[in-house]
N, C-alpha and C. Protein backbone atom coordinates (compact mmCIF):
# COMPACT_ATOMS: atom_id res chain seq x y z
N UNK A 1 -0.51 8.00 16.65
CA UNK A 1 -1.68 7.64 15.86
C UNK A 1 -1.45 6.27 15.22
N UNK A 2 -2.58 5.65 15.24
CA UNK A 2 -2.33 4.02 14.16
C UNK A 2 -1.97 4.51 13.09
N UNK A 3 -1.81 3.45 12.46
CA UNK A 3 -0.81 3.40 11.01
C UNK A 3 -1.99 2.52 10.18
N UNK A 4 -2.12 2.67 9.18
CA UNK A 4 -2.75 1.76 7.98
C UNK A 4 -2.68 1.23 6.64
N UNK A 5 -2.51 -0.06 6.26
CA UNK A 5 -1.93 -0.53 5.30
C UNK A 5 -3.81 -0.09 4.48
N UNK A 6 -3.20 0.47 3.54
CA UNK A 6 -4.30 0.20 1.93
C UNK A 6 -3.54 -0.06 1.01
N UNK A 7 -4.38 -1.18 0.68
CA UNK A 7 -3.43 -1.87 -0.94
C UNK A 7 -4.79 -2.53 -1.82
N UNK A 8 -4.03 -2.76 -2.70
CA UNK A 8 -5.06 -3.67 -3.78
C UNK A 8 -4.20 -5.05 -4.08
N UNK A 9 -4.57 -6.17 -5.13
CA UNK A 9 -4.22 -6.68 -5.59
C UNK A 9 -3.85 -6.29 -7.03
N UNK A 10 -2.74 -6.96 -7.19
CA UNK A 10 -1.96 -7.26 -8.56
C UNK A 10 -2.85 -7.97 -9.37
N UNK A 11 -3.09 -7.27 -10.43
CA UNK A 11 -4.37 -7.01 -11.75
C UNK A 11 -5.31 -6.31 -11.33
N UNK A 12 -5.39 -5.98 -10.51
CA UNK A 12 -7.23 -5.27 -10.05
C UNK A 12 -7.08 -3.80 -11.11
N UNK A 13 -5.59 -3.30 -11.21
CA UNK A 13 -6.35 -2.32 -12.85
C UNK A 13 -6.26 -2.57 -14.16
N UNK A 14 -5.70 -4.02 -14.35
CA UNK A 14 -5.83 -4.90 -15.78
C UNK A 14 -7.06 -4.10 -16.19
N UNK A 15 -8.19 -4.22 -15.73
CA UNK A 15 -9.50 -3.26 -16.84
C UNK A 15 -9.50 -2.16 -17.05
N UNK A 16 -8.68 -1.01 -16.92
CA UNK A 16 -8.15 -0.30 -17.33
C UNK A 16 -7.93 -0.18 -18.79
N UNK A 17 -8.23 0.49 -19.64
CA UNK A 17 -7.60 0.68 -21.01
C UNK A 17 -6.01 1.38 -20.57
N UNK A 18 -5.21 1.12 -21.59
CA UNK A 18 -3.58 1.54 -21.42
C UNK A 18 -3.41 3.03 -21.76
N UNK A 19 -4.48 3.73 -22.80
CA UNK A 19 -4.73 5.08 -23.08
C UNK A 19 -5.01 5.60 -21.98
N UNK A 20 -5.60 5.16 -20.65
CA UNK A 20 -6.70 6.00 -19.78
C UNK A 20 -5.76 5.77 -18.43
N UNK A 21 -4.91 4.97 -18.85
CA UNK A 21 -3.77 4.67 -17.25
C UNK A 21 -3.21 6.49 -17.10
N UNK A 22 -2.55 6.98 -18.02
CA UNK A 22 -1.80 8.11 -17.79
C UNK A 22 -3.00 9.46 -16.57
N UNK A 23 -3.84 9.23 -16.90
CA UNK A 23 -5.75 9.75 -16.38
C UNK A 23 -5.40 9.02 -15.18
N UNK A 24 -5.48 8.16 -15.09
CA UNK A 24 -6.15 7.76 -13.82
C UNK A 24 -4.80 7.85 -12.78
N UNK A 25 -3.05 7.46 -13.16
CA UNK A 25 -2.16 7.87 -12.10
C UNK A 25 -2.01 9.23 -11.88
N UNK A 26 -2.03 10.46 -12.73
CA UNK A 26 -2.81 11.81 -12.45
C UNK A 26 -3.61 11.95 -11.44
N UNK A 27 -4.66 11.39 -11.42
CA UNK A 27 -5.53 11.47 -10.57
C UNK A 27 -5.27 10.41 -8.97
N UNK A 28 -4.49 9.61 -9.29
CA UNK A 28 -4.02 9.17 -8.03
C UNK A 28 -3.09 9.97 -7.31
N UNK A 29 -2.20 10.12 -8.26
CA UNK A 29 -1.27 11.08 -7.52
C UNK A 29 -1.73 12.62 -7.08
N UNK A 30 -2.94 13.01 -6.89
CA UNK A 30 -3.44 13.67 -6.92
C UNK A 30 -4.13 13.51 -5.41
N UNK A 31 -4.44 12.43 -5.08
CA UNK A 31 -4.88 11.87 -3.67
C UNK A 31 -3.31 11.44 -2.97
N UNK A 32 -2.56 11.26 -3.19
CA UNK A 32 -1.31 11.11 -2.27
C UNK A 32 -1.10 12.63 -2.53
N UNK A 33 -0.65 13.54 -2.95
CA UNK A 33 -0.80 14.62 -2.68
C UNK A 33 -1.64 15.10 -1.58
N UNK A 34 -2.82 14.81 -1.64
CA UNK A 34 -3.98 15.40 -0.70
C UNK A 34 -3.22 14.81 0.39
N UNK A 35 -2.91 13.47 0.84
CA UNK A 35 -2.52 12.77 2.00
C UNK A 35 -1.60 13.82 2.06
N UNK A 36 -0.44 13.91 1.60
CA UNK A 36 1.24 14.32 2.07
C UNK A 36 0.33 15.69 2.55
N UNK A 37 -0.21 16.64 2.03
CA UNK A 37 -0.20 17.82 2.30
C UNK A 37 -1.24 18.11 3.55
N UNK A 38 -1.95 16.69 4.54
CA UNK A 38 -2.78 16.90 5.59
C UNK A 38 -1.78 16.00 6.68
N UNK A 39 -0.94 15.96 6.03
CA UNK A 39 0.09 14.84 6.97
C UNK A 39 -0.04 13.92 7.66
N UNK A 40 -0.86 13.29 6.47
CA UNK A 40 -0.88 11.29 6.71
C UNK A 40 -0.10 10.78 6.07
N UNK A 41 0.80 11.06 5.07
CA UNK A 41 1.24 9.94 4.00
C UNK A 41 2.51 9.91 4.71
N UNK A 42 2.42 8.34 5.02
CA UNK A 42 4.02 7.55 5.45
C UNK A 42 4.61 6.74 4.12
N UNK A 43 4.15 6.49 3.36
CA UNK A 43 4.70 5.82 2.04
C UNK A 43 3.76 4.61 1.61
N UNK A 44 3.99 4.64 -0.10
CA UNK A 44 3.34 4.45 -0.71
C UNK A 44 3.85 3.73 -2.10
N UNK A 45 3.88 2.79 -2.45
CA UNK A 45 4.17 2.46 -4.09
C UNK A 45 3.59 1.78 -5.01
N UNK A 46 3.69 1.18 -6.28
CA UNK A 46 3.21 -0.06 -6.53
C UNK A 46 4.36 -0.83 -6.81
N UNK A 47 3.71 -2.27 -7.02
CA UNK A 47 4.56 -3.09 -6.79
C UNK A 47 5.25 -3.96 -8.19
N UNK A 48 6.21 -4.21 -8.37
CA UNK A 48 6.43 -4.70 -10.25
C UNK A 48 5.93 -6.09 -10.09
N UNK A 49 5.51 -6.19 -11.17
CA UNK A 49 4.65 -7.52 -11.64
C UNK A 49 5.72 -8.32 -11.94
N UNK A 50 5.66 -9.35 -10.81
CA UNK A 50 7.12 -10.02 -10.78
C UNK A 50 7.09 -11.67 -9.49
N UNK A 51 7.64 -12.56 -9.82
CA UNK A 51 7.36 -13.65 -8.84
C UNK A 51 8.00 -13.56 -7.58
N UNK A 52 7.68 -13.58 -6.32
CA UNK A 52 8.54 -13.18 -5.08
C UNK A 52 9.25 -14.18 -5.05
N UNK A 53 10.45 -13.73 -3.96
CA UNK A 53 11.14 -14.78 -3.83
C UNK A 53 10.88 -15.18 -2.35
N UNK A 54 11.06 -16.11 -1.68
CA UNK A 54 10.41 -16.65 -0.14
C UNK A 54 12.15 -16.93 0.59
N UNK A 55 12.76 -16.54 1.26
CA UNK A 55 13.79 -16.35 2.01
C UNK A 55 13.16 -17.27 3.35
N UNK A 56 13.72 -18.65 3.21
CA UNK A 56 13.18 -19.09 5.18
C UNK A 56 14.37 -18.74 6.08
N UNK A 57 13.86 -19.08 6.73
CA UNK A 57 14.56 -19.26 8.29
C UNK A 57 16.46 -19.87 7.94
N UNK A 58 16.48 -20.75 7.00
CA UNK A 58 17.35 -21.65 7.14
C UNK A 58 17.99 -20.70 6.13
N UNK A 59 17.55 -19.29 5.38
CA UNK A 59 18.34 -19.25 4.33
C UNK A 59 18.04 -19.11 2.90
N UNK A 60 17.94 -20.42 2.65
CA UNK A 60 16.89 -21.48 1.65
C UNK A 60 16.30 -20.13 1.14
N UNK A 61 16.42 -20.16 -0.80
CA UNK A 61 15.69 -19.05 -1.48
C UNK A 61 15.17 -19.90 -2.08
N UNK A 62 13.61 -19.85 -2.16
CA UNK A 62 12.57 -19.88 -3.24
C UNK A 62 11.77 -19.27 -3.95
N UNK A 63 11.11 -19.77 -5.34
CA UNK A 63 10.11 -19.13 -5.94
C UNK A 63 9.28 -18.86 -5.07
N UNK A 64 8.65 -17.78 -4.89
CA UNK A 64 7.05 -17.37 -4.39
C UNK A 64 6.14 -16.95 -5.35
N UNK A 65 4.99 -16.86 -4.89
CA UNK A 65 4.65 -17.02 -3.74
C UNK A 65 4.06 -18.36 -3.50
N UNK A 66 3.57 -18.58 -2.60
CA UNK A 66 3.57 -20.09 -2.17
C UNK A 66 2.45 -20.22 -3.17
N UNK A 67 2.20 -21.61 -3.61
CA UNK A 67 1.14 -22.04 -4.92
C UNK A 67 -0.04 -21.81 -4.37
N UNK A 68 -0.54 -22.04 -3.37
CA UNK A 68 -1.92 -22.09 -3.25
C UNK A 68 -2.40 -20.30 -2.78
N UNK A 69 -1.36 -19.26 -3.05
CA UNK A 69 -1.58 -18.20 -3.04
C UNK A 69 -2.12 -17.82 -4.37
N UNK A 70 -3.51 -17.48 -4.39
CA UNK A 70 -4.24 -16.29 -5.62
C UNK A 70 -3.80 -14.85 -5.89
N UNK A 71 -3.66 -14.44 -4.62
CA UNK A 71 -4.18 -12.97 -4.93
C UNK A 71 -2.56 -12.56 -4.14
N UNK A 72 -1.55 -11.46 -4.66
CA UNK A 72 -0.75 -11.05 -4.19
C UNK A 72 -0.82 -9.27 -4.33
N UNK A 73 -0.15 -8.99 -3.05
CA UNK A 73 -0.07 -7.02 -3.62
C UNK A 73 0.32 -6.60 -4.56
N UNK A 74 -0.66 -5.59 -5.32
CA UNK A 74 0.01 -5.04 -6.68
C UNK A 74 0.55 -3.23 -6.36
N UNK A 75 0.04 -3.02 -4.87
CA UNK A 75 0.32 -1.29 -4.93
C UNK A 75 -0.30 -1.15 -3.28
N UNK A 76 0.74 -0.57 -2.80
CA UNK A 76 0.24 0.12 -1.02
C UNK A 76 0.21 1.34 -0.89
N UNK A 77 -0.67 2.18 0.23
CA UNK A 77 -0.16 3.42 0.94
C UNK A 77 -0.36 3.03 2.49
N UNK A 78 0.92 3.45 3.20
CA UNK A 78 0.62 3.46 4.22
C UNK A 78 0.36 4.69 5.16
N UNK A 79 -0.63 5.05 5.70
CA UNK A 79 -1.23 6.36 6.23
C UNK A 79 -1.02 6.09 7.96
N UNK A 80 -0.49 7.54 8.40
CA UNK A 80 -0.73 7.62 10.28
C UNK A 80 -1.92 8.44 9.97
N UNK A 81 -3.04 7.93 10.64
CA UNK A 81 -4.52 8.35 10.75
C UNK A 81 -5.10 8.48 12.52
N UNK A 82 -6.01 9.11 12.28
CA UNK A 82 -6.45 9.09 13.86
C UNK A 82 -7.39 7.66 14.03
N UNK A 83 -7.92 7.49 13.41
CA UNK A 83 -8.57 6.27 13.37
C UNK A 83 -9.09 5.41 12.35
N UNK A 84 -9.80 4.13 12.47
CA UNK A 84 -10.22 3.67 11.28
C UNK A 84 -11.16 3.63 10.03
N UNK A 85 -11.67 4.71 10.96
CA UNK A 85 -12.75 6.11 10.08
C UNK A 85 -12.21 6.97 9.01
N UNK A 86 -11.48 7.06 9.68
CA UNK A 86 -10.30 8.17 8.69
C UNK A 86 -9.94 7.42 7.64
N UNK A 87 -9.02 6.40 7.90
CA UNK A 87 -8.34 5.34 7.05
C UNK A 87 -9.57 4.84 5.89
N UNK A 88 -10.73 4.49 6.43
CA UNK A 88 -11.46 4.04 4.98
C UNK A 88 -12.29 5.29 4.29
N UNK A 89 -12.34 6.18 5.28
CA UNK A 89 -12.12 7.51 3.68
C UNK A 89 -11.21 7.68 2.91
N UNK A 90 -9.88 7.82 3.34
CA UNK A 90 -8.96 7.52 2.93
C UNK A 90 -8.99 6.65 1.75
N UNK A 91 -9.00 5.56 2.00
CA UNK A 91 -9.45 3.85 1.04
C UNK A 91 -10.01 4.43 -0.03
N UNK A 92 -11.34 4.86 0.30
CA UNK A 92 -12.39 5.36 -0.90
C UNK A 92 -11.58 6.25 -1.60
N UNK A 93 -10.96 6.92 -1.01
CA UNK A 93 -10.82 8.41 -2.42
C UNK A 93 -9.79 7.57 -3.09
N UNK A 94 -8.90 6.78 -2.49
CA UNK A 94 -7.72 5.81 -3.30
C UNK A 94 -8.31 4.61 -4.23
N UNK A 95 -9.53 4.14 -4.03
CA UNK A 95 -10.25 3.14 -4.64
C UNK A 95 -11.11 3.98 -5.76
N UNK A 96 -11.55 5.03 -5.53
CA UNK A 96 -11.45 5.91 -6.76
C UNK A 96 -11.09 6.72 -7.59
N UNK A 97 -9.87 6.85 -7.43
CA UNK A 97 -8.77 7.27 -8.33
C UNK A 97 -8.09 6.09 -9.11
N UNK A 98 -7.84 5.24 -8.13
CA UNK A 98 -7.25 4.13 -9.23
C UNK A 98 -7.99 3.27 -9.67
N UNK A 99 -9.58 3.36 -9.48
CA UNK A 99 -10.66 2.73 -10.12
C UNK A 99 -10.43 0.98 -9.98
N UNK A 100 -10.18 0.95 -8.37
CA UNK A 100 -10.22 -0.61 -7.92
C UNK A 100 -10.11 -0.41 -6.50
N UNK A 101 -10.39 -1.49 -5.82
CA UNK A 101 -11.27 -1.52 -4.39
C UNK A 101 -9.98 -1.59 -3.54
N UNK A 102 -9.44 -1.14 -1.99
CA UNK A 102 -9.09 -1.40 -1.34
C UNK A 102 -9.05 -2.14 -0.30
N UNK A 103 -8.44 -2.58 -0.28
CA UNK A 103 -8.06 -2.81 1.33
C UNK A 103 -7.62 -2.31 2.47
N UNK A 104 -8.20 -2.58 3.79
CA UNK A 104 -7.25 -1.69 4.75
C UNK A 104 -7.14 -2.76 5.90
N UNK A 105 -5.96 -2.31 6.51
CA UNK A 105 -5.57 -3.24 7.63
C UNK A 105 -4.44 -2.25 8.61
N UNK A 106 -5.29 -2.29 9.82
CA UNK A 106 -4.39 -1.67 10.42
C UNK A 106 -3.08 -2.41 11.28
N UNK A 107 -1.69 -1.77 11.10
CA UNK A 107 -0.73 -2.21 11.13
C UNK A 107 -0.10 -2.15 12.94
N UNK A 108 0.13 -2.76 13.59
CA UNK A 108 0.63 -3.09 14.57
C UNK A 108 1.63 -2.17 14.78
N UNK A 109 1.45 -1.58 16.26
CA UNK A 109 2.23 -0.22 16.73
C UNK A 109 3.40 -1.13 17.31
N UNK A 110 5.12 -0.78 17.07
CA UNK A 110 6.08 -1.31 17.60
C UNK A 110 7.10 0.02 18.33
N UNK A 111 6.65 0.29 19.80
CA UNK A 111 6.77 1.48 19.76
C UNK A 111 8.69 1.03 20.10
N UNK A 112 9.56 -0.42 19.61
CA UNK A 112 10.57 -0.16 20.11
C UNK A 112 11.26 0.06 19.13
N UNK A 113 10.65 0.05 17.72
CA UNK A 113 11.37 -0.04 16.22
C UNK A 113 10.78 1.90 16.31
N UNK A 114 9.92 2.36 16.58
CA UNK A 114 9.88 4.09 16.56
C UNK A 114 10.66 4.30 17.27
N UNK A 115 11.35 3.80 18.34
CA UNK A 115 12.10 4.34 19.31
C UNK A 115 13.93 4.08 18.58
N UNK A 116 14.01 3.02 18.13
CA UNK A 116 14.97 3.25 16.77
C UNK A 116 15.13 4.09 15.83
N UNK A 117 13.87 4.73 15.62
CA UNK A 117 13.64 5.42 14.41
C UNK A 117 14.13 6.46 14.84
N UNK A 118 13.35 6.78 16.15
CA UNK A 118 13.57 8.28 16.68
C UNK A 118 15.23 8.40 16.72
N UNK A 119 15.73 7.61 17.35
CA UNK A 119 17.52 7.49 17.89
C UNK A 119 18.35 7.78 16.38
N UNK A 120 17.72 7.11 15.43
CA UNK A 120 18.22 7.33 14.18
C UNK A 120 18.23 8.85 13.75
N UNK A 121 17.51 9.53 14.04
CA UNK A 121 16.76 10.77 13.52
C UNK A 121 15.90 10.74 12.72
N UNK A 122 14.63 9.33 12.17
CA UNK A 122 13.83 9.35 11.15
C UNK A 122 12.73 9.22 11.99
């Protein structure tokens, strides 16, 4: 089955009151529940509010993210879904629990890194 990235951006629950956060990750975790227990959920986190660092080719560590970047990830789930139907229901019930919009993008099948996985036993 495809795989699907849903994420938001970093601040999208700044409007949030700080009283009503404890409410609303309840209720998120409440939809990753639903996922784990229909057996879509491949993993999921948010992300710490923090400057990346950019690792090139040569080595070379820098500040990230690159300047003319706005918008960076603040929180993902990644779901095996049957299709992309699935995945933006999915989206929705996650865009309303954490009371901010998703994104989805479906993620590129590498069947030689599953075939690692499998050899591994994961």
């Amino acid at each position: 089955m495809p795989r699907y990235l849903i994420s938001f951006d970093d601040g999208a629950m700044d409007h949030i009151p700080a009283e009503e956060m404890p409410e609303v990750g309840k209720v998120a975790h409440a939809v990753i529940q639903e996922a784990v227990n229909a057996g879509v959920f491949v993993f999921g986190t948010g992300l710490e509010r923090q400057q990346a660092s950019i690792v090139g080719t040569d080595g070379v560590v820098t500040d990230g993210p690159y300047p003319e970047t706005k918008e960076v990830i603040g929180g993902f789930v990644i779901l095996d879904v049957a299709s992309r139907e699935e995945a933006l229901k999915w989206a929705a019930k996650i865009a309303v629990s954490c009371r901010c919009a998703q994104e989805v993008r479906e993620i590129m099948p590498d069947p030689e890194t599953d075939a690692m996985l499998r050899a591994a036993g994961r």
